[in-house]
PDB file of N, CA and C in Angstrom:
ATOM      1  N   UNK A   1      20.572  -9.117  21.370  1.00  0.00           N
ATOM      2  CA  UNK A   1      19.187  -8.881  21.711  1.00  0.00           C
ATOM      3  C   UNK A   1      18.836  -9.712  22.937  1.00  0.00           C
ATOM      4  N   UNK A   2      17.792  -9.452  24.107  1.00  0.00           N
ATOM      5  CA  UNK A   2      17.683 -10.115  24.948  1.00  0.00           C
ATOM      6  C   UNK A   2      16.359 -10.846  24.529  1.00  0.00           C
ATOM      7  N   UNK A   3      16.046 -11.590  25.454  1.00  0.00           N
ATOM      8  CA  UNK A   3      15.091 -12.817  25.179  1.00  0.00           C
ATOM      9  C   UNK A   3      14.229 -12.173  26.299  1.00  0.00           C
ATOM     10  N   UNK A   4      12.575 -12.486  26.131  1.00  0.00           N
ATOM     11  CA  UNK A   4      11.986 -12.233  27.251  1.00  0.00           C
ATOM     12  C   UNK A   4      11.216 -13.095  27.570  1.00  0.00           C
ATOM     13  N   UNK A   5      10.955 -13.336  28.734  1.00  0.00           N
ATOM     14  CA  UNK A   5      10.716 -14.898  28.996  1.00  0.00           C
ATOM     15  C   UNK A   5       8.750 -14.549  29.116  1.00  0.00           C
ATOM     16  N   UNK A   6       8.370 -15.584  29.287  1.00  0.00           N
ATOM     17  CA  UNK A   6       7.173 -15.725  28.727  1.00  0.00           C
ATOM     18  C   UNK A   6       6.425 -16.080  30.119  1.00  0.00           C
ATOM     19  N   UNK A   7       5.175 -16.727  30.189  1.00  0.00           N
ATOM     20  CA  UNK A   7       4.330 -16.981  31.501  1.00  0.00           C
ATOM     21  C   UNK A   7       4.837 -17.903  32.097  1.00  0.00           C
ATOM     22  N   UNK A   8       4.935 -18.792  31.118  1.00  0.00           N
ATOM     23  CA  UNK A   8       5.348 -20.493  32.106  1.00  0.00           C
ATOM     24  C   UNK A   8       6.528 -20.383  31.976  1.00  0.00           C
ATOM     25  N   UNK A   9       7.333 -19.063  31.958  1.00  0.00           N
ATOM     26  CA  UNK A   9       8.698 -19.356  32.842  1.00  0.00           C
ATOM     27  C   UNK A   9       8.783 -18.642  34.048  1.00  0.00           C
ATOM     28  N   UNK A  10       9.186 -18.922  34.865  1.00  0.00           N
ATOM     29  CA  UNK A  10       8.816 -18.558  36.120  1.00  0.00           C
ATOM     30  C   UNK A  10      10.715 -18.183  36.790  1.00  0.00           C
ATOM     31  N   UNK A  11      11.831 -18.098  36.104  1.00  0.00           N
ATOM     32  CA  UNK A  11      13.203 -17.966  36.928  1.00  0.00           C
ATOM     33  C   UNK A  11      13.515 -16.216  35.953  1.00  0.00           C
ATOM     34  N   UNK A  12      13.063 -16.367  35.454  1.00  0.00           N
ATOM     35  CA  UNK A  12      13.517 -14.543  35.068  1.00  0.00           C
ATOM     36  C   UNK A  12      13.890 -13.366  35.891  1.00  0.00           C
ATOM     37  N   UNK A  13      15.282 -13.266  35.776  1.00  0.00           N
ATOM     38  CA  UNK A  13      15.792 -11.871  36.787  1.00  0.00           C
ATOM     39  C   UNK A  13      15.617 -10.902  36.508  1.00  0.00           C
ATOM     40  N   UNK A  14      15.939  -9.939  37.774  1.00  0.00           N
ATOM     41  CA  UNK A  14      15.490  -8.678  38.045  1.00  0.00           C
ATOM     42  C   UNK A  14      16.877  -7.878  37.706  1.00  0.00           C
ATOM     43  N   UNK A  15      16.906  -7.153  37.038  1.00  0.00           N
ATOM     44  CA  UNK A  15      18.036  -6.539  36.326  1.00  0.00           C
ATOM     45  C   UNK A  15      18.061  -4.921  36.496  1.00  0.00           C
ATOM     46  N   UNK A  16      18.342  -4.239  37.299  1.00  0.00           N
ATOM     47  CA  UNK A  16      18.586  -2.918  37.493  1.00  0.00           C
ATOM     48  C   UNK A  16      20.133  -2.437  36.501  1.00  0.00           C
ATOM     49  N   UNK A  17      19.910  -1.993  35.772  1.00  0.00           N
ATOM     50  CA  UNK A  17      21.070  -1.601  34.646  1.00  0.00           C
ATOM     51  C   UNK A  17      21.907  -0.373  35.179  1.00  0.00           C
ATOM     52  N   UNK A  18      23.161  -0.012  34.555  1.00  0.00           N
ATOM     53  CA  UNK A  18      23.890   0.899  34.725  1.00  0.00           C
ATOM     54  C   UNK A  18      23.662   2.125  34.839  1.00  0.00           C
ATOM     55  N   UNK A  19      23.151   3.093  35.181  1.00  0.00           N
ATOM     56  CA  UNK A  19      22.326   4.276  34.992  1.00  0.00           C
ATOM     57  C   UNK A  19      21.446   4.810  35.275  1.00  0.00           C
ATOM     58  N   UNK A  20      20.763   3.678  35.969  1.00  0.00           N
ATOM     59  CA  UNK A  20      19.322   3.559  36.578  1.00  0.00           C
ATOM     60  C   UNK A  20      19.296   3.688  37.816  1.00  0.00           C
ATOM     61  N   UNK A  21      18.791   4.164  38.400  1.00  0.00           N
ATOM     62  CA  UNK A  21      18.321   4.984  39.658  1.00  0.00           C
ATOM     63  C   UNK A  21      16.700   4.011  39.952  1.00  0.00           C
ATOM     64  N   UNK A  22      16.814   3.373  41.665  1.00  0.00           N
ATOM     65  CA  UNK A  22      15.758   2.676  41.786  1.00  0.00           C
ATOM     66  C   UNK A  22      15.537   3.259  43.587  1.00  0.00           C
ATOM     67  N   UNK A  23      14.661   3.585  43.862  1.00  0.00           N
ATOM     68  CA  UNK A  23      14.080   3.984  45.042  1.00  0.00           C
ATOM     69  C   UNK A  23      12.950   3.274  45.739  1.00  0.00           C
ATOM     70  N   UNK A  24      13.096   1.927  46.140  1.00  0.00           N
ATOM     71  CA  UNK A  24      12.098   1.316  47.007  1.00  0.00           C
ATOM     72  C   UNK A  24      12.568  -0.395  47.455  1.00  0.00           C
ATOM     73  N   UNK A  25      11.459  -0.903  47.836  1.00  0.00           N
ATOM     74  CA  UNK A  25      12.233  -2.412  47.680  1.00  0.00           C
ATOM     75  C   UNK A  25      12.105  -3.065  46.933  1.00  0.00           C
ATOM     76  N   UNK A  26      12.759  -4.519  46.652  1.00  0.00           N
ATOM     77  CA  UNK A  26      12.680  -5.191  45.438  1.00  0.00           C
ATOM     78  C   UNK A  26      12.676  -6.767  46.361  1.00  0.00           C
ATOM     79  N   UNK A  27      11.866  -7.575  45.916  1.00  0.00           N
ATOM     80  CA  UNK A  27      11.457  -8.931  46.942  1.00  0.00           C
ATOM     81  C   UNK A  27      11.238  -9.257  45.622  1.00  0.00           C
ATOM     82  N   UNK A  28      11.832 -10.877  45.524  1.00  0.00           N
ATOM     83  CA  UNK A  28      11.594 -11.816  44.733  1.00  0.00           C
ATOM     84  C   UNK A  28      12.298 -13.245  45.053  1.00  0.00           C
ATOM     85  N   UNK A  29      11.728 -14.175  44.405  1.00  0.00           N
ATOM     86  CA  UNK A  29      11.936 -15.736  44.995  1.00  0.00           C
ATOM     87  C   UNK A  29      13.277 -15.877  44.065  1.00  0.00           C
ATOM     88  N   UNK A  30      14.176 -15.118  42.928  1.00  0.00           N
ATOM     89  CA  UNK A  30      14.426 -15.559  41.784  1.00  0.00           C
ATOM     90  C   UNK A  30      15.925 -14.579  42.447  1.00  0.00           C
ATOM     91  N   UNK A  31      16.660 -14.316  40.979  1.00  0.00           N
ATOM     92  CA  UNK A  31      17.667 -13.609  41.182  1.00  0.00           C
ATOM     93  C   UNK A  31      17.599 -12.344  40.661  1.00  0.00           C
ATOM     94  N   UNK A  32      18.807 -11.307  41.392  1.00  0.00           N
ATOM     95  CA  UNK A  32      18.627  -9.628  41.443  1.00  0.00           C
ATOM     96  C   UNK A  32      20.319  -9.149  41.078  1.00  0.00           C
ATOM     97  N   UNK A  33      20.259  -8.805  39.839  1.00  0.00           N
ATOM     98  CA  UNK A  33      21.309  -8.518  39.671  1.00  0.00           C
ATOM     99  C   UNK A  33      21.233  -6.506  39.501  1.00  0.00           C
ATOM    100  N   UNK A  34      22.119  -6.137  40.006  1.00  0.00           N
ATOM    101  CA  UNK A  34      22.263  -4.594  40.113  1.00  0.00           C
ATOM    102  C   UNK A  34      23.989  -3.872  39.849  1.00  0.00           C
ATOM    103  N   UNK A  35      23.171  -3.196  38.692  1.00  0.00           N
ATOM    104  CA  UNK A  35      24.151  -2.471  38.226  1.00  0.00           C
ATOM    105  C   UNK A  35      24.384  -1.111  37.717  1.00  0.00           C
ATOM    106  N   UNK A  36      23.211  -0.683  38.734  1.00  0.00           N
ATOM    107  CA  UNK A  36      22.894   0.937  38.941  1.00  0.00           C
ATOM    108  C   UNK A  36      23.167   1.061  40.257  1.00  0.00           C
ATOM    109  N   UNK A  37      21.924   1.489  40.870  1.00  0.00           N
ATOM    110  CA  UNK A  37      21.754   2.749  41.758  1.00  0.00           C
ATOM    111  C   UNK A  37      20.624   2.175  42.354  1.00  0.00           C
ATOM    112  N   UNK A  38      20.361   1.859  43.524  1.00  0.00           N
ATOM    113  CA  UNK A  38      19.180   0.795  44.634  1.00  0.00           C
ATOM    114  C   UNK A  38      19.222   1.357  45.995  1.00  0.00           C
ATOM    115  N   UNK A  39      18.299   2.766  46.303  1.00  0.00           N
ATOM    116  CA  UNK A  39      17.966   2.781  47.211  1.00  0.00           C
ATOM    117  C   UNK A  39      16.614   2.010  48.532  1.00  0.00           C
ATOM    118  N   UNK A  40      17.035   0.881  48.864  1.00  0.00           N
ATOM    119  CA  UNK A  40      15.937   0.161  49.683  1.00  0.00           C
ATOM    120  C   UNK A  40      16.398  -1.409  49.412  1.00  0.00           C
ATOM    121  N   UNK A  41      15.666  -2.236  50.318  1.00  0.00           N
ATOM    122  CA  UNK A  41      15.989  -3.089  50.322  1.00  0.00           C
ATOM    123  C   UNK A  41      15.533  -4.995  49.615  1.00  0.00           C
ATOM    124  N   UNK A  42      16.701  -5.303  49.517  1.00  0.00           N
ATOM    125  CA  UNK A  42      16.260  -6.371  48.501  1.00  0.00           C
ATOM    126  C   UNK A  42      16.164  -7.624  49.509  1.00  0.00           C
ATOM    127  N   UNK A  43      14.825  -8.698  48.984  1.00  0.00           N
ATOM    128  CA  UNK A  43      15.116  -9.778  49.479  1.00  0.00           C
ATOM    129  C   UNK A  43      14.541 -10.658  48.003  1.00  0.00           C
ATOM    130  N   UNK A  44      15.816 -11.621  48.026  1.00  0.00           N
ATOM    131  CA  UNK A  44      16.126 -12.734  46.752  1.00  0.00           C
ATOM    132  C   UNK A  44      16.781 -13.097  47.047  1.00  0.00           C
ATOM    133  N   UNK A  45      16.510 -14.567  46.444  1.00  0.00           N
ATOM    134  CA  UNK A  45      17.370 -16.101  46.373  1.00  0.00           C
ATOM    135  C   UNK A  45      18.960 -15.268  46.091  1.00  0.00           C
ATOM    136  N   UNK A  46      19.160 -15.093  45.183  1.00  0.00           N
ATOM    137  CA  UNK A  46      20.556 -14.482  44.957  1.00  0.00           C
ATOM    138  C   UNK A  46      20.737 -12.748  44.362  1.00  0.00           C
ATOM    139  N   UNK A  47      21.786 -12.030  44.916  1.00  0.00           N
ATOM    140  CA  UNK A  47      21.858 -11.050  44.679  1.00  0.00           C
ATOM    141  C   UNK A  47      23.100 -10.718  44.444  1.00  0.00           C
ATOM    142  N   UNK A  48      23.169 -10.388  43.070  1.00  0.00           N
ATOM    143  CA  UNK A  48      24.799 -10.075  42.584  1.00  0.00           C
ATOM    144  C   UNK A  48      24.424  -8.256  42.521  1.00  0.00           C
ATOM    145  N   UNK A  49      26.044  -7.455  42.945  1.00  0.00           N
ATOM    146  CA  UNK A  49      25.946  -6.921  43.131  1.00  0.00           C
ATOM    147  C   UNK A  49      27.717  -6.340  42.037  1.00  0.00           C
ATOM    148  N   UNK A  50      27.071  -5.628  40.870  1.00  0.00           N
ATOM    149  CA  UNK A  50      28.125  -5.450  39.697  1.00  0.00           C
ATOM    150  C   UNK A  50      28.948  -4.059  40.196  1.00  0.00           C
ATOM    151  N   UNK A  51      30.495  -4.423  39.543  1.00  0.00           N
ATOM    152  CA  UNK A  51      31.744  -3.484  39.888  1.00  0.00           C
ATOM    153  C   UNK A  51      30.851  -1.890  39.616  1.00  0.00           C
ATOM    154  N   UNK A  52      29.981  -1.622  38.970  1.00  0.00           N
ATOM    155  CA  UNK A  52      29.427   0.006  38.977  1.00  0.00           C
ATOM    156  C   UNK A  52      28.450   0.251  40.120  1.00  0.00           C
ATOM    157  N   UNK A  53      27.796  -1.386  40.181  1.00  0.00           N
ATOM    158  CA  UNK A  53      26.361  -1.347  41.090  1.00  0.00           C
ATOM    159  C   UNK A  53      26.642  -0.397  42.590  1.00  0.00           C
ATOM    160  N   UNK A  54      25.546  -0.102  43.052  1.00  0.00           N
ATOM    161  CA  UNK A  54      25.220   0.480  44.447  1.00  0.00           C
ATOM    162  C   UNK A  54      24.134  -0.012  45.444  1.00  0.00           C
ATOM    163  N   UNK A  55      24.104  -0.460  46.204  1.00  0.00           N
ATOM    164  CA  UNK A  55      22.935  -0.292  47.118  1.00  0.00           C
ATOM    165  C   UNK A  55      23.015   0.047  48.498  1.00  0.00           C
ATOM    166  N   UNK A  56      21.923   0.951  48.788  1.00  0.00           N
ATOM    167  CA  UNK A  56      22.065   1.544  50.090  1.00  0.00           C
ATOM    168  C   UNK A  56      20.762   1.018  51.107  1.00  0.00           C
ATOM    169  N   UNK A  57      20.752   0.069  51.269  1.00  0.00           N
ATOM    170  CA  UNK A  57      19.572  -0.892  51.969  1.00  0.00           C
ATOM    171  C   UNK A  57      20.122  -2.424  52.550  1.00  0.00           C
ATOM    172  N   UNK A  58      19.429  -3.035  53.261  1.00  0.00           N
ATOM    173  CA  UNK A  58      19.410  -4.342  53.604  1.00  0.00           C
ATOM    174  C   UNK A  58      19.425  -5.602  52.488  1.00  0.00           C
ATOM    175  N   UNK A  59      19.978  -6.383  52.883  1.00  0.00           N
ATOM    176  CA  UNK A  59      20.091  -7.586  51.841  1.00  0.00           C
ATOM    177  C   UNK A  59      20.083  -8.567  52.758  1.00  0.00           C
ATOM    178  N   UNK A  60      18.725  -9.475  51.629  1.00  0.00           N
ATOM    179  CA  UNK A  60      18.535 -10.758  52.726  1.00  0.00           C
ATOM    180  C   UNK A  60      18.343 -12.210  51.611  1.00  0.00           C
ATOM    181  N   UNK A  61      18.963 -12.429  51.359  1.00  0.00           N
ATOM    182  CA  UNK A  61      19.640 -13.958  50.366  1.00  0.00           C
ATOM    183  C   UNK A  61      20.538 -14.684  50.163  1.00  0.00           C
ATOM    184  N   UNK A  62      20.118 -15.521  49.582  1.00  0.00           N
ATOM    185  CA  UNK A  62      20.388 -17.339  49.820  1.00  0.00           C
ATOM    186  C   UNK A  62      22.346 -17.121  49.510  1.00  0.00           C
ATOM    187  N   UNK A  63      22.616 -16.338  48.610  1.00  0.00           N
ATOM    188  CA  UNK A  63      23.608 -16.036  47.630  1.00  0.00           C
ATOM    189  C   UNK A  63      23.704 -14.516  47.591  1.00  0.00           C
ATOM    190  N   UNK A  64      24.934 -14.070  48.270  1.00  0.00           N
ATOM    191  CA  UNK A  64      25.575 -12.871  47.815  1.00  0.00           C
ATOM    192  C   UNK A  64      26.727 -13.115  46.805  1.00  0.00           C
ATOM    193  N   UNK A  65      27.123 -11.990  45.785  1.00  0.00           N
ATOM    194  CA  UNK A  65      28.066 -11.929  44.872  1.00  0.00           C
ATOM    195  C   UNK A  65      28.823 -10.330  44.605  1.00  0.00           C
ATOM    196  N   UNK A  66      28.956 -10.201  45.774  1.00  0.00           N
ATOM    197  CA  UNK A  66      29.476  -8.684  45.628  1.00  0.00           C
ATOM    198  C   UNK A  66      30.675  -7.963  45.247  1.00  0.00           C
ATOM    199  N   UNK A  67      30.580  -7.085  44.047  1.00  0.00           N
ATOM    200  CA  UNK A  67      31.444  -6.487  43.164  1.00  0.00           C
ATOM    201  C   UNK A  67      31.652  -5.337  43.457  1.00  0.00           C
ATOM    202  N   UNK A  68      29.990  -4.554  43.364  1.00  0.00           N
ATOM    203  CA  UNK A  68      30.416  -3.074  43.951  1.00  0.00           C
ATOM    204  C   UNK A  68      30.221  -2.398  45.329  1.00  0.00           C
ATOM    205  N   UNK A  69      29.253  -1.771  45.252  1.00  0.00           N
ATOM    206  CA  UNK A  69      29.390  -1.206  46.700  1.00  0.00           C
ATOM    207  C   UNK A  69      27.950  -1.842  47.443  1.00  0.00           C
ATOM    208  N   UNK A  70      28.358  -1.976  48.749  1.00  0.00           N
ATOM    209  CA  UNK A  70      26.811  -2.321  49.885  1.00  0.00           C
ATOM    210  C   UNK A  70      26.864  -1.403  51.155  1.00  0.00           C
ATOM    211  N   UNK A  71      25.990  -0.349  51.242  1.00  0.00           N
ATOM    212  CA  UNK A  71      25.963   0.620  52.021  1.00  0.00           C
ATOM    213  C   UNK A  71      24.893  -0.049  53.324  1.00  0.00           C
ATOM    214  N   UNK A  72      25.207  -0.716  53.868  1.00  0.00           N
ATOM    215  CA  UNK A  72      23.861  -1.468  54.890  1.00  0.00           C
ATOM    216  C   UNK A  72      24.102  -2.935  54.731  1.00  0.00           C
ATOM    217  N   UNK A  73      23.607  -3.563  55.878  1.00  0.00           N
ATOM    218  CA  UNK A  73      23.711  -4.938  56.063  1.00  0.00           C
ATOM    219  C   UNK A  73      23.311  -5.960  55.243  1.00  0.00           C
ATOM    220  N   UNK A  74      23.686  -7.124  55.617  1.00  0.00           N
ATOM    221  CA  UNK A  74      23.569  -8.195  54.396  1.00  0.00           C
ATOM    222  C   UNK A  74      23.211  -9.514  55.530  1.00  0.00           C
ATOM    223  N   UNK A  75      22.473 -10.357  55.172  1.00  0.00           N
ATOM    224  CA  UNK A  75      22.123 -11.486  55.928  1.00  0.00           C
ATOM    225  C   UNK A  75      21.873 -12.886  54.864  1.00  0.00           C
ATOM    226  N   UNK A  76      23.033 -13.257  55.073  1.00  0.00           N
ATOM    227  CA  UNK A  76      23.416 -14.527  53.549  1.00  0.00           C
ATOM    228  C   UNK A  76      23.715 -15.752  53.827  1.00  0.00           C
ATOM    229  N   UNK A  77      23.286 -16.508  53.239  1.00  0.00           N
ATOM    230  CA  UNK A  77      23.698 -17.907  53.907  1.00  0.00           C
ATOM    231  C   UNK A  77      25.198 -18.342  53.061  1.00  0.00           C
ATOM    232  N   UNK A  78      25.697 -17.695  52.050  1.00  0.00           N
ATOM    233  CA  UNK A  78      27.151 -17.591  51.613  1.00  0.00           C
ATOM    234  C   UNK A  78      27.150 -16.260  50.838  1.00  0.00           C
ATOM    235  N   UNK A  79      28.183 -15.401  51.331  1.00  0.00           N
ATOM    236  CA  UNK A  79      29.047 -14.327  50.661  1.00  0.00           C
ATOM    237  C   UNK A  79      30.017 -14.559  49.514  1.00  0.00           C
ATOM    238  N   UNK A  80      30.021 -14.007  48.599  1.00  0.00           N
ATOM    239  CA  UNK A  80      31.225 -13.931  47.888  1.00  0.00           C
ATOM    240  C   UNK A  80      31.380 -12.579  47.755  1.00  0.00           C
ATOM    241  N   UNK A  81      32.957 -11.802  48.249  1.00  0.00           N
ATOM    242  CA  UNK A  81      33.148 -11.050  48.387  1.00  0.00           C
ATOM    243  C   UNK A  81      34.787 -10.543  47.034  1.00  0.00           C
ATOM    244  N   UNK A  82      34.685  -9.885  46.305  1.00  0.00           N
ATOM    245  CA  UNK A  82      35.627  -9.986  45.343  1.00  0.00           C
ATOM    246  C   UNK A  82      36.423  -8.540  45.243  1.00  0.00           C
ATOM    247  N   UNK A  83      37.768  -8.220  44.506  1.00  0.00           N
ATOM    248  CA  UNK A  83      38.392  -7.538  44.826  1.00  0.00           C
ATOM    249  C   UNK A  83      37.585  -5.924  44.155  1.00  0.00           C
ATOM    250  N   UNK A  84      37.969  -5.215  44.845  1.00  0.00           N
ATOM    251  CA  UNK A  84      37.126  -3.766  44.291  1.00  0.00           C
ATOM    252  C   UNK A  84      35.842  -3.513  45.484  1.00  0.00           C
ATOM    253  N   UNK A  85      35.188  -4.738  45.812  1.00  0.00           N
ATOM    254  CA  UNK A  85      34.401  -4.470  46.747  1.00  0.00           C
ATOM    255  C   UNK A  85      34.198  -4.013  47.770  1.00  0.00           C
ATOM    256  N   UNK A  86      33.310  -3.359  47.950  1.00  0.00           N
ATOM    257  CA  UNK A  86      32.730  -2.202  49.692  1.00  0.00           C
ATOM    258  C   UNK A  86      31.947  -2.335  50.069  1.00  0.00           C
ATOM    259  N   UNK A  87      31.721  -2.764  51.582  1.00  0.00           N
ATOM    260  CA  UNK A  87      30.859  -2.911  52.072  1.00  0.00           C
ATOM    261  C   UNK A  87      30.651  -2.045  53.410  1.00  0.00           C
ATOM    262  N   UNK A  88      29.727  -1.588  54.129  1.00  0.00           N
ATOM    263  CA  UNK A  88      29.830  -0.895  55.646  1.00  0.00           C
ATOM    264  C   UNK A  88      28.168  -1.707  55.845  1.00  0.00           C
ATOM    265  N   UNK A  89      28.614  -1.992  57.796  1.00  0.00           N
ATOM    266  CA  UNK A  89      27.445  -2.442  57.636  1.00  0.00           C
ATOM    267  C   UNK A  89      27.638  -3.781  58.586  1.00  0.00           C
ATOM    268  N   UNK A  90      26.901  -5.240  58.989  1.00  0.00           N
ATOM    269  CA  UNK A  90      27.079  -5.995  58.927  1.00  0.00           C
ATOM    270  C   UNK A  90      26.948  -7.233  58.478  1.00  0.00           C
ATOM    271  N   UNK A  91      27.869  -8.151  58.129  1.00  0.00           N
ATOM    272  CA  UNK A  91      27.313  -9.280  56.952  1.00  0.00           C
ATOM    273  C   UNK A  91      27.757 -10.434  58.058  1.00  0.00           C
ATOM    274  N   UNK A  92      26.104 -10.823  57.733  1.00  0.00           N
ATOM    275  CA  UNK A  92      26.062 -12.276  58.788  1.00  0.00           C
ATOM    276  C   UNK A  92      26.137 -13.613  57.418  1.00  0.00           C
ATOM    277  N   UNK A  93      26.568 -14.429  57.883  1.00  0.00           N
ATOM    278  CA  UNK A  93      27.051 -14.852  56.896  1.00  0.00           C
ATOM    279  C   UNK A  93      27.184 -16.989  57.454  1.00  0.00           C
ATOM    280  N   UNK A  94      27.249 -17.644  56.589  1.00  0.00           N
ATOM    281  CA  UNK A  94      27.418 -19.282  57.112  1.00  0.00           C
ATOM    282  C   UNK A  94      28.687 -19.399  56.326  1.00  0.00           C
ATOM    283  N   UNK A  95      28.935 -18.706  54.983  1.00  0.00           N
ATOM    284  CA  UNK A  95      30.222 -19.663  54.265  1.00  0.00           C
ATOM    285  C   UNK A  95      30.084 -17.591  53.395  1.00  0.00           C
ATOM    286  N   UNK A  96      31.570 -17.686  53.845  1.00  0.00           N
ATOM    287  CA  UNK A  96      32.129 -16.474  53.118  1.00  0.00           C
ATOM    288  C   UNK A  96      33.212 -16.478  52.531  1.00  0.00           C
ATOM    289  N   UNK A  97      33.430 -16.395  51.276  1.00  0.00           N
ATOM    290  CA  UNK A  97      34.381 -16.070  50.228  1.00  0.00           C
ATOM    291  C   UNK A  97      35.074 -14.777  49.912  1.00  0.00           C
ATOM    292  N   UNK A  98      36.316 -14.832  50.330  1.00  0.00           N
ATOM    293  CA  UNK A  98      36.704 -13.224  49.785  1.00  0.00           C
ATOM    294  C   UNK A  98      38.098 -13.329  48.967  1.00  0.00           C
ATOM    295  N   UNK A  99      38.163 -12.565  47.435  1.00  0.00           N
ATOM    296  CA  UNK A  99      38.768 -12.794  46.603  1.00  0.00           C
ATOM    297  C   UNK A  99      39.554 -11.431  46.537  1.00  0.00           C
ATOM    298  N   UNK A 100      40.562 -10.975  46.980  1.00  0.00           N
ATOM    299  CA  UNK A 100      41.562  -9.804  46.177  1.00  0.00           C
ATOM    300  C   UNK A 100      41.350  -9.061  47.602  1.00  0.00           C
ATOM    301  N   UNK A 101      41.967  -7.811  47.258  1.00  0.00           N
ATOM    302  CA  UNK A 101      41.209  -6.703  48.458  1.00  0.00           C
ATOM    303  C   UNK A 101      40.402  -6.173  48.274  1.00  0.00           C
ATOM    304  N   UNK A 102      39.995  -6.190  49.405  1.00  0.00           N
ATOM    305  CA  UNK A 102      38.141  -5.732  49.188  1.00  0.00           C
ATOM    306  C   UNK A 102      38.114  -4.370  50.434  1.00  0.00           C
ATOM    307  N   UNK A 103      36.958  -3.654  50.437  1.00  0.00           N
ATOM    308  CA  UNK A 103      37.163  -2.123  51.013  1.00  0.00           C
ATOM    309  C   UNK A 103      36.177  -2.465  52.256  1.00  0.00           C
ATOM    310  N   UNK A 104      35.879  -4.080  52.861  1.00  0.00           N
ATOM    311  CA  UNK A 104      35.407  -4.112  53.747  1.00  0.00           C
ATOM    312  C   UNK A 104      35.955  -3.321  55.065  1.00  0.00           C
ATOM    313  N   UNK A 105      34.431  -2.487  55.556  1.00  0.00           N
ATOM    314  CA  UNK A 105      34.901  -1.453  56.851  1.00  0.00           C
ATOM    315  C   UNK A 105      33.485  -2.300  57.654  1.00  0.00           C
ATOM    316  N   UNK A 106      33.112  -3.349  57.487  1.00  0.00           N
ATOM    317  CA  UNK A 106      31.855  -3.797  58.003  1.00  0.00           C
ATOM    318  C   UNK A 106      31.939  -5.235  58.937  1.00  0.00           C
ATOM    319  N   UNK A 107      31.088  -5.330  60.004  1.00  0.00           N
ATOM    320  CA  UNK A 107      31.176  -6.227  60.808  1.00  0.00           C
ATOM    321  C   UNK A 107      31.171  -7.681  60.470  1.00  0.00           C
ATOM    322  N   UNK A 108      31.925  -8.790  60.519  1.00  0.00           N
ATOM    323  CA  UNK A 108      31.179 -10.040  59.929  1.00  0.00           C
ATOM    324  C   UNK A 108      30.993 -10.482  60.904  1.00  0.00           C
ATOM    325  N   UNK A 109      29.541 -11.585  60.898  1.00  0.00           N
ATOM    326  CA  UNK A 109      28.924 -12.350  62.116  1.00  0.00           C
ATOM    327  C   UNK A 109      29.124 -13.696  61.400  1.00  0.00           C
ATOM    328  N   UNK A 110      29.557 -14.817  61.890  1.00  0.00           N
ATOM    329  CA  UNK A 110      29.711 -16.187  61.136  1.00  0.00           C
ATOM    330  C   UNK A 110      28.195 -16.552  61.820  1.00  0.00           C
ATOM    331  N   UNK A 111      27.041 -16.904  60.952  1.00  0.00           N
ATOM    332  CA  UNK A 111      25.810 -17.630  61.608  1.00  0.00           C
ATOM    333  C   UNK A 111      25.361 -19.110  62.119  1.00  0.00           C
ATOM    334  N   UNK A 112      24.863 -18.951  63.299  1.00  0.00           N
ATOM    335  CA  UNK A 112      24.741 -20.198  63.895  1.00  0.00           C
ATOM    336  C   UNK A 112      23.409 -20.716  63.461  1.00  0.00           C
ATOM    337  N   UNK A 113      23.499 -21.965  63.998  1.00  0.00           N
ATOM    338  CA  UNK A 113      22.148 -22.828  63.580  1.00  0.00           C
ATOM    339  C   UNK A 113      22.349 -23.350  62.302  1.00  0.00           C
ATOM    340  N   UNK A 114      20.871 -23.574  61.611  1.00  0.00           N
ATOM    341  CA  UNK A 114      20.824 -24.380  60.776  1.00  0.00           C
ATOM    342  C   UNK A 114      20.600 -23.433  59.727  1.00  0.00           C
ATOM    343  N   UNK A 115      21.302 -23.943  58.227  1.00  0.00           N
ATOM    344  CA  UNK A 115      21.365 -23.569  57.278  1.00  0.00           C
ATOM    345  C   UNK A 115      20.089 -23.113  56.343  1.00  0.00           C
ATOM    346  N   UNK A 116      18.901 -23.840  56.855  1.00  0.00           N
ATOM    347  CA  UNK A 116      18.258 -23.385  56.045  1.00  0.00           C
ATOM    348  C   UNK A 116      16.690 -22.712  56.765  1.00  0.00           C
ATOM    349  N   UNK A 117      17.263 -22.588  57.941  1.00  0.00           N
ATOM    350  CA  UNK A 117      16.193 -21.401  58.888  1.00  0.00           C
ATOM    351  C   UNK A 117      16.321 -20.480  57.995  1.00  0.00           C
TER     352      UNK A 117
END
């Protein structure tokens, strides 16, 4: 059973499930985990992105964790990129991780400046 968090909790994620079909953007200070179907774009602290998940939009957070597919750019201050994963697109990036083979066909930019512009 899941737990649902209450007023004075304030870190509760955004959970797009397996099956689910989402059409717009999704902005939050917290974390975004997706494991459907996300047309538009997300901005959150962290965004895991599960071996079924999809998204076909921009990504702009602190923390990428990508499993399944990213159809459009990514702007992260660290990538983790793992085996099974696809990306097209470009991922700007400060500290990138890549684990197994991954189906990257997408540009990487290593980012300059300061870490927490």
């Amino acid at each position: 059973m899941l737990a649902f968090t209450n007023a004075k909790e304030k870190t509760s994620p955004t959970i797009i499930g397996a099956g689910c079909k989402l059409t717009g953007d999704i902005k939050t200070d917290h974390s975004v985990q997706i494991h459907g179907n996300v047309i538009g774009n997300i901005t959150a602290d962290t965004v895991v992105i599960g071996r079924g998940g999809r998204v076909a939009g921009k990504i702009t957070a602190t923390n990428l964790f990508l499993h399944g597919t990213l159809d459009g750019p990514a702007i992260v201050n660290t990538a983790n990129v793992f085996s099974n994963a696809q990306m097209t697109g470009t991922l700007s990036y400060y500290t990138l991780n890549i684990t197994g083979n991954t189906g990257l066909e997408c540009k990487l930019a290593k980012r300059k400046g300061k870490k927490d512009e």
